[in-house]
Protein backbone atom coordinates (compact mmCIF):
# COMPACT_ATOMS: atom_id res chain seq x y z
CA UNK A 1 11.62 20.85 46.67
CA UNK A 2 13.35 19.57 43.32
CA UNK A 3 12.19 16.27 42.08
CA UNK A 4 14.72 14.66 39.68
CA UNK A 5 13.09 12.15 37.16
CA UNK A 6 15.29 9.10 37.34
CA UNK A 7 15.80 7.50 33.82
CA UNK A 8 17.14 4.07 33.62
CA UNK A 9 17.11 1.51 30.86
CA UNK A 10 15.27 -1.30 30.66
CA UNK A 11 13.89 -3.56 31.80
CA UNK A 12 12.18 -2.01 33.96
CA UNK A 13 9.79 -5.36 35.15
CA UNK A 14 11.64 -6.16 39.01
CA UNK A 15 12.02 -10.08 39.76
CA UNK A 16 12.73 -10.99 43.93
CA UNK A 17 14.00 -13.87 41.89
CA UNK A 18 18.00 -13.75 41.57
CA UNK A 19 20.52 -15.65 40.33
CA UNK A 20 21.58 -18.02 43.40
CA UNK A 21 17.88 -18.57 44.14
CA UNK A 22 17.46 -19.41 40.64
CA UNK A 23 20.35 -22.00 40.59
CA UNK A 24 19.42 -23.24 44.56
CA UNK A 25 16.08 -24.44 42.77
CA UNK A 26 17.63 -26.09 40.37
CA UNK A 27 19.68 -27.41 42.83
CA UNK A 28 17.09 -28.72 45.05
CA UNK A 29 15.20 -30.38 41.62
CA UNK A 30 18.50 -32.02 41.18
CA UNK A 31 18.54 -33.58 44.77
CA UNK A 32 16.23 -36.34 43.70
CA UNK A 33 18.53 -37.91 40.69
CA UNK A 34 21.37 -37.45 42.98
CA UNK A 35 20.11 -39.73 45.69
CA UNK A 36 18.57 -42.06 43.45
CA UNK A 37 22.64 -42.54 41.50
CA UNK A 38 23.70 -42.84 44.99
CA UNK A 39 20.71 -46.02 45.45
CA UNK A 40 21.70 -47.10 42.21
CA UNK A 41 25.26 -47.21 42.14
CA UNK A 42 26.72 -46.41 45.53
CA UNK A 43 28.94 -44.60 47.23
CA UNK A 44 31.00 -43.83 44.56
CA UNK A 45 28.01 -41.80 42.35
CA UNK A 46 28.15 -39.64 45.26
CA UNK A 47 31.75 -39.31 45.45
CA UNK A 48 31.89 -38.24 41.91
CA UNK A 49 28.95 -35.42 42.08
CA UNK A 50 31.23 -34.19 45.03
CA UNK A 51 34.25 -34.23 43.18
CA UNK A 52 32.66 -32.95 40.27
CA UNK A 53 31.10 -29.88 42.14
CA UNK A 54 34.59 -29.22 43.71
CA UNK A 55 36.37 -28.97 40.77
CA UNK A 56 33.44 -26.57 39.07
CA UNK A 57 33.65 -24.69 42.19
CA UNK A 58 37.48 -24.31 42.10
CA UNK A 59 38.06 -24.09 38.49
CA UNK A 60 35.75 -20.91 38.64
CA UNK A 61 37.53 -19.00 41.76
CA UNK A 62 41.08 -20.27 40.32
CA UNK A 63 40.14 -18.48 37.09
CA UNK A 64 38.99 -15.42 38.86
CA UNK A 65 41.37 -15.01 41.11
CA UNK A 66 43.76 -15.42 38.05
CA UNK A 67 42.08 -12.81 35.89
CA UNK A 68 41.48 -10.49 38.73
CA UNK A 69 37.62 -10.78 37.70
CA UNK A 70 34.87 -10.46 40.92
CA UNK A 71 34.39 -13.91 42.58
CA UNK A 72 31.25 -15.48 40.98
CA UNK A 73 31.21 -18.79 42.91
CA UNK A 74 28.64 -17.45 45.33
CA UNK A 75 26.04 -17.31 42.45
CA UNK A 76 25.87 -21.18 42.56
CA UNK A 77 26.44 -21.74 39.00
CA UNK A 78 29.21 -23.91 39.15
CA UNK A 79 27.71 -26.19 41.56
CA UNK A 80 24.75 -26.62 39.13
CA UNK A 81 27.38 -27.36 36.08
CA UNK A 82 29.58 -29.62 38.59
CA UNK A 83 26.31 -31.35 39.12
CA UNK A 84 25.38 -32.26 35.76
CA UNK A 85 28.51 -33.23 34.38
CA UNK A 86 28.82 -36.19 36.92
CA UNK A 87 25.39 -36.86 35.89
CA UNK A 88 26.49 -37.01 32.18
CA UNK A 89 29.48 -39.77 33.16
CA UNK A 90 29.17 -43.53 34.26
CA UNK A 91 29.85 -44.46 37.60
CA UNK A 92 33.19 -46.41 36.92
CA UNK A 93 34.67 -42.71 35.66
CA UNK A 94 37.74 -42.39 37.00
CA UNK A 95 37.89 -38.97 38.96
CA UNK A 96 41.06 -37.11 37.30
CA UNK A 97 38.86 -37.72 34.01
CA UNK A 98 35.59 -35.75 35.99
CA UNK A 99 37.91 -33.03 36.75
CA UNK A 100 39.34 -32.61 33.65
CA UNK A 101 35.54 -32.28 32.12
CA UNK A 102 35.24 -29.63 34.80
CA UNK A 103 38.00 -27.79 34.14
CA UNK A 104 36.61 -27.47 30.00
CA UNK A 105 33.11 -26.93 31.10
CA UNK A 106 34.35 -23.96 33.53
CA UNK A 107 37.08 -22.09 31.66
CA UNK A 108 37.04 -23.12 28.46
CA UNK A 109 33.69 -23.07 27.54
CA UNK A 110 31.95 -20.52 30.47
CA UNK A 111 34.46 -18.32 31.10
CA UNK A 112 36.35 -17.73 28.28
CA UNK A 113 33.06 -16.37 26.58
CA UNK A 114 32.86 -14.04 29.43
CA UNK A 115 31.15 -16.18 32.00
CA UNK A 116 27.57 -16.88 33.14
CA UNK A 117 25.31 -16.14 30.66
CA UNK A 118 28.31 -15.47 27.73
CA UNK A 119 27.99 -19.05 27.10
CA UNK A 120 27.00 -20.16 23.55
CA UNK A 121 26.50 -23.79 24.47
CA UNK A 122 25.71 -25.51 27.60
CA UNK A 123 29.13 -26.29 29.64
CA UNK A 124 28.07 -29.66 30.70
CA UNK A 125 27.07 -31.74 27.81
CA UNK A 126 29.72 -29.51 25.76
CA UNK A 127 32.35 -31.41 28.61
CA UNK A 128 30.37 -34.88 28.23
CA UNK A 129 31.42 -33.98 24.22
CA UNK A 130 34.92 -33.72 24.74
CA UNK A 131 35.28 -36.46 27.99
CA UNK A 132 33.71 -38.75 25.40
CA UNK A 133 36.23 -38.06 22.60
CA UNK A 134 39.34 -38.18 24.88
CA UNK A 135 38.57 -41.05 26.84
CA UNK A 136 35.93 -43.04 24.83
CA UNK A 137 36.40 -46.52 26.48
CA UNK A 138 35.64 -45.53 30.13
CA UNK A 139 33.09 -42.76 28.75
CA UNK A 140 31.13 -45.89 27.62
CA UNK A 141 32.00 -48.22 30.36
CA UNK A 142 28.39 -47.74 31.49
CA UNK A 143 27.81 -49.73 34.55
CA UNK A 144 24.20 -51.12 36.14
CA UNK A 145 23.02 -51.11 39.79
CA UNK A 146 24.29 -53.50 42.00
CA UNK A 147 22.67 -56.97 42.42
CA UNK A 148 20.93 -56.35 39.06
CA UNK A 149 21.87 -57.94 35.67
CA UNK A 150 20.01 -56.14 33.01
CA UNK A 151 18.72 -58.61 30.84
CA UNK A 152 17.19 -57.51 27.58
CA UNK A 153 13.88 -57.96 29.41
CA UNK A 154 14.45 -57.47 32.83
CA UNK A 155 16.84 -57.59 35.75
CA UNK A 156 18.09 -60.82 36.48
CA UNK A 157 19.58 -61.26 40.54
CA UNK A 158 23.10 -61.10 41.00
CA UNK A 159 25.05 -62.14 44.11
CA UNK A 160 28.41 -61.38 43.47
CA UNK A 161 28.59 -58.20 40.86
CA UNK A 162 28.60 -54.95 42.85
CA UNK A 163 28.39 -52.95 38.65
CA UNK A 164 29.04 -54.15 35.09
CA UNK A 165 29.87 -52.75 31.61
CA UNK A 166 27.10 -52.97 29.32
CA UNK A 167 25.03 -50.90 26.41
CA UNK A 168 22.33 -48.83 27.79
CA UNK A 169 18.75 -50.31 27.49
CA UNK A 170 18.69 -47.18 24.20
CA UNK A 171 21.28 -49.25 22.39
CA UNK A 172 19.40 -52.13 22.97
CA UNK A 173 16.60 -51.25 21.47
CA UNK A 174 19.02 -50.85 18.24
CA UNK A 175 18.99 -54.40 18.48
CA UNK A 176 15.22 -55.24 18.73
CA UNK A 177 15.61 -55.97 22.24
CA UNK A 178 13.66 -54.00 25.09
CA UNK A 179 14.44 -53.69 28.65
CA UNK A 180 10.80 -53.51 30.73
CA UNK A 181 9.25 -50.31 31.29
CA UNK A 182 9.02 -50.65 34.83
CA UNK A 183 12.72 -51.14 34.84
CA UNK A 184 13.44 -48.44 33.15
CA UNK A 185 10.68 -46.01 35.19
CA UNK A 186 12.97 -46.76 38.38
CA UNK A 187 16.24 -46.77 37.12
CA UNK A 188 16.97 -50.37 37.35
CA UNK A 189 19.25 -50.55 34.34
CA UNK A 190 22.74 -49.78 33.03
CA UNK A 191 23.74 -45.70 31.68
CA UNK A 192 25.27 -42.58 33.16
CA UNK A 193 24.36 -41.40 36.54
CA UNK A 194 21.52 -38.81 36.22
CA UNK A 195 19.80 -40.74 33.26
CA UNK A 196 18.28 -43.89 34.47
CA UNK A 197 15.83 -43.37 36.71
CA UNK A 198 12.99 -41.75 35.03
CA UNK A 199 10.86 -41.26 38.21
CA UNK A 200 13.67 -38.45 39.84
CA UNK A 201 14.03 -37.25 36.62
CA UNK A 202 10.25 -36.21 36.68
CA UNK A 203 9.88 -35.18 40.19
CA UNK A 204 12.75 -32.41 39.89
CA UNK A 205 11.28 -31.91 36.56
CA UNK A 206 7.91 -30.76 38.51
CA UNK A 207 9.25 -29.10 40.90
CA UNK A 208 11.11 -26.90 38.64
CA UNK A 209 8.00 -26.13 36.94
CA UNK A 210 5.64 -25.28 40.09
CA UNK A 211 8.64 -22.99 40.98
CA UNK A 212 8.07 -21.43 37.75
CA UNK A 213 12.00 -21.43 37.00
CA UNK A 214 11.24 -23.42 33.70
CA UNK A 215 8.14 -23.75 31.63
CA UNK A 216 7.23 -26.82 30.46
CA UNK A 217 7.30 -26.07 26.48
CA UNK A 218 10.78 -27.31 25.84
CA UNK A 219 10.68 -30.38 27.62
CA UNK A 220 6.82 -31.52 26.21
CA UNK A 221 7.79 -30.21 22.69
CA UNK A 222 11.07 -32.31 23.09
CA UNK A 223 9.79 -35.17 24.16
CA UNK A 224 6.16 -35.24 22.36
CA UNK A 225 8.43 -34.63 19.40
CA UNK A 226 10.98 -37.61 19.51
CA UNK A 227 8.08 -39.48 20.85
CA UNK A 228 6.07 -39.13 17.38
CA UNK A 229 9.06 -39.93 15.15
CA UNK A 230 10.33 -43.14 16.83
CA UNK A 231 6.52 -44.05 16.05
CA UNK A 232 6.96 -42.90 12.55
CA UNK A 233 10.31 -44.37 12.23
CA UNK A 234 9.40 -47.63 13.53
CA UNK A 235 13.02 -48.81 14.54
CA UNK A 236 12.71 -48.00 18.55
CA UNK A 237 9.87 -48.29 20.57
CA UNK A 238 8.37 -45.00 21.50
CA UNK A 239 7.92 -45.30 25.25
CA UNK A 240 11.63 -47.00 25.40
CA UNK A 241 12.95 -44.17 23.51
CA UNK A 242 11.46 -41.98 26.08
CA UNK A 243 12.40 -43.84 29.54
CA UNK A 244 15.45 -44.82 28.24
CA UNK A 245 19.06 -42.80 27.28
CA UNK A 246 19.55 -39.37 28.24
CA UNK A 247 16.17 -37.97 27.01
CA UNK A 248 14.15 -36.96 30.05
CA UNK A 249 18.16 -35.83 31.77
CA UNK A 250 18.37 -33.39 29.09
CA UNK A 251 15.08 -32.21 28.49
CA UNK A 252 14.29 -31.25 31.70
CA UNK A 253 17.72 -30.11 33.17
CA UNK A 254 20.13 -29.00 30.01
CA UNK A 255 17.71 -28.23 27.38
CA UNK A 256 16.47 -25.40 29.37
CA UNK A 257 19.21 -23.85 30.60
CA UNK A 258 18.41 -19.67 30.34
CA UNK A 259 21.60 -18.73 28.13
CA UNK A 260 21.27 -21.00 25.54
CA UNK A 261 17.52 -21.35 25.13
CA UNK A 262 15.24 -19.11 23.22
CA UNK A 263 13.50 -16.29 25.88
CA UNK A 264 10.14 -16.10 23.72
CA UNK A 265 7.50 -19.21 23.56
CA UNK A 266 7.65 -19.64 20.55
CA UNK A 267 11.52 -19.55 20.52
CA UNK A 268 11.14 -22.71 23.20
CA UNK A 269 8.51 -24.46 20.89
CA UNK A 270 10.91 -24.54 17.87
CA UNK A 271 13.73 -25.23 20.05
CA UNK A 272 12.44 -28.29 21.47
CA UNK A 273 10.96 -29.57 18.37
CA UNK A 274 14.37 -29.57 16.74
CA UNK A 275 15.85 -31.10 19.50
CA UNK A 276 13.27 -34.02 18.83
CA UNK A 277 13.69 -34.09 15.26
CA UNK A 278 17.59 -34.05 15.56
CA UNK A 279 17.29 -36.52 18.55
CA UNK A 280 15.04 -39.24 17.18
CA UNK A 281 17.68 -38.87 13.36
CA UNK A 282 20.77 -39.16 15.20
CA UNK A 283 19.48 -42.40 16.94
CA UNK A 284 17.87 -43.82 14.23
CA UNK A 285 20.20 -42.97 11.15
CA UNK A 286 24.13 -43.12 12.59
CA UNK A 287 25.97 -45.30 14.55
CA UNK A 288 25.78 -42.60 17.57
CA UNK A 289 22.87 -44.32 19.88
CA UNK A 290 22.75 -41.62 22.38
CA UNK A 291 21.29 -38.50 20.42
CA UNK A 292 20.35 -36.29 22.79
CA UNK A 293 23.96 -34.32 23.74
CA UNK A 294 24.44 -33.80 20.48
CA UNK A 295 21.00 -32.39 19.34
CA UNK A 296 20.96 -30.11 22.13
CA UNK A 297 23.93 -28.22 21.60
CA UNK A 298 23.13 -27.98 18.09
CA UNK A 299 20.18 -25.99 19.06
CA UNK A 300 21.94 -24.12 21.42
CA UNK A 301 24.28 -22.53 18.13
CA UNK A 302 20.37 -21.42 16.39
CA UNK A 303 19.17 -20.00 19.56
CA UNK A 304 20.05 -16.22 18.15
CA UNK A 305 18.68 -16.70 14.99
CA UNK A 306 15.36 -18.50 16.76
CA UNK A 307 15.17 -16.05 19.16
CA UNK A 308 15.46 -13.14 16.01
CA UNK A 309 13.02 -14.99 14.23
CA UNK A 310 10.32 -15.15 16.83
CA UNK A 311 10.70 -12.41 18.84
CA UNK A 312 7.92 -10.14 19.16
CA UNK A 313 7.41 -6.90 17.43
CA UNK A 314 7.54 -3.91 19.43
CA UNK A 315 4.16 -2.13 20.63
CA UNK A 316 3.78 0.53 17.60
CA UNK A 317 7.07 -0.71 15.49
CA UNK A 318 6.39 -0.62 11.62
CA UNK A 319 6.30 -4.38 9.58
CA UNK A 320 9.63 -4.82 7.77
């Protein structure tokens, strides 16, 4: 009997890891910040993850269907994206301005590149970018939980206020003024959806990791990082720079997102070092408070030259 030597290329290393398990994980370590915007700012957080993930969902058959490209909305993608970008917005967005971000997240910025894993920068903060220059005033409308009042050092009762506009506790701190920690731990203060409560934030964040669908360089680097130079810098406190803004949202759940993140370790280590060091000089040296969108996706551009730059030689290659 013939045997025929089969010759493929690599890699050759087999995964039972695929992508809609993959993105159902993340998924599931998103469940946590969802419920806790729903706690936090009612029914209407909700609505807007739904809509959100509708319009992702949508958007991405529409375009196929248009393109006469092979559905991809099975590989869960979209809901992840849909997801995160109603994380990224305050809870007073109006909805035609959530599905517009969707619609540049999806086509614009994922498909258009040639979809999942084409993408050069990570569809949902790149959406929070342009949602935030085309509609700045309700972009920054960011509300509090109802029958809170955050005061500079705590939350003060309310009987009658369902949600207010007010800086986040990270502004704040711009102004020498510091919500509590404990506040800030639970969520009990004013931002976007997926950023205020810490304690979801690091619960998905674990869970991610024991699933081993992210490793926990980028986010420690990042945050040990911006951490250190707040310190240095003096001008927020470092633990409020931490709990509050969209630091912990983005290092856990955007920062590492496969396609635009470096694949070797030490690709991740300088990634999430310059996120910190881009992070903590954004927020300390412009008028931008909120660093941590644009840091990211400045990263995201260097990730080829990082990943060229750190990659390791091949077994027997010659030095150049």
């Amino acid at each position: 009997m013939t045997k025929l030597l089969s010759v493929a290329p690599a890699p050759h290393i087999r995964s039972k890891k695929t992508t809609n398990l993959i993105m159902l994980d993340v998924i599931i370590a998103l469940l946590p910040v969802v419920v806790a915007s729903g706690i936090l700012f009612g029914l209407n957080a909700l609505v807007l993850i739904a809509v959100s993930v509708a319009g992702c969902v949508l958007s991405e058959y529409l375009w196929c269907r248009l393109m006469k490209k092979p559905q991809c909305v099975q590989d869960l993608s979209a809901v992840v994206t849909g997801i995160l970008i109603a994380l990224n917005v305050p809870a007073s967005l109006p909805i035609w301005q959530v599905l517009f971000g969707d619609v540049v997240a999806i086509i614009i910025v994922k498909q258009l590149f040639g979809g999942i894993g084409y993408n050069f920068v990570n569809p949902a903060l790149a959406a929070r970018v342009v949602m935030g220059l085309s509609f700045p005033a309700s972009m920054t409308s960011y509300t509090y939980p109802a029958g809170t009042l955050e005061g500079m050092s705590g939350a003060t009762p309310l009987s009658s206020i369902d949600a207010l506009s007010n800086a986040t506790p990270e502004a704040a701190t711009h102004l020498g003024k510091y919500a509590d920690l404990f506040s800030l731990f639970i969520g009990r203060h004013g931002g976007v959806l997926g950023e205020t409560c810490a304690l979801a934030i690091l619960i998905g964040g674990i869970y991610l990791i024991i699933r081993g669908i992210i490793k926990p360089i980028i986010p420690l680097s990042f945050l040990a990082t911006t951490f250190l130079l707040h310190y240095a810098f003096g001008s927020i406190a470092p633990l409020h720079a931490i709990l509050s803004g969209g630091i912990l949202l983005g290092a856990v759940f955007m920062a590492t997102d496969y396609t635009t993140s470096p694949y070797t370790d030490k690709g991740k280590l300088v990634f999430g070092v310059g996120c910190g060091i881009l992070t903590a000089v954004i927020r300390t040296y412009t008028n931008t408070h909120e660093g941590v969108t644009y840091s990211i996706l400045i990263m995201n551009l260097l990730v080829p030259y990082i990943n060229k730059l750190t990659r390791k030689k091949p077994y027997g290659g010659a030095a150049k």
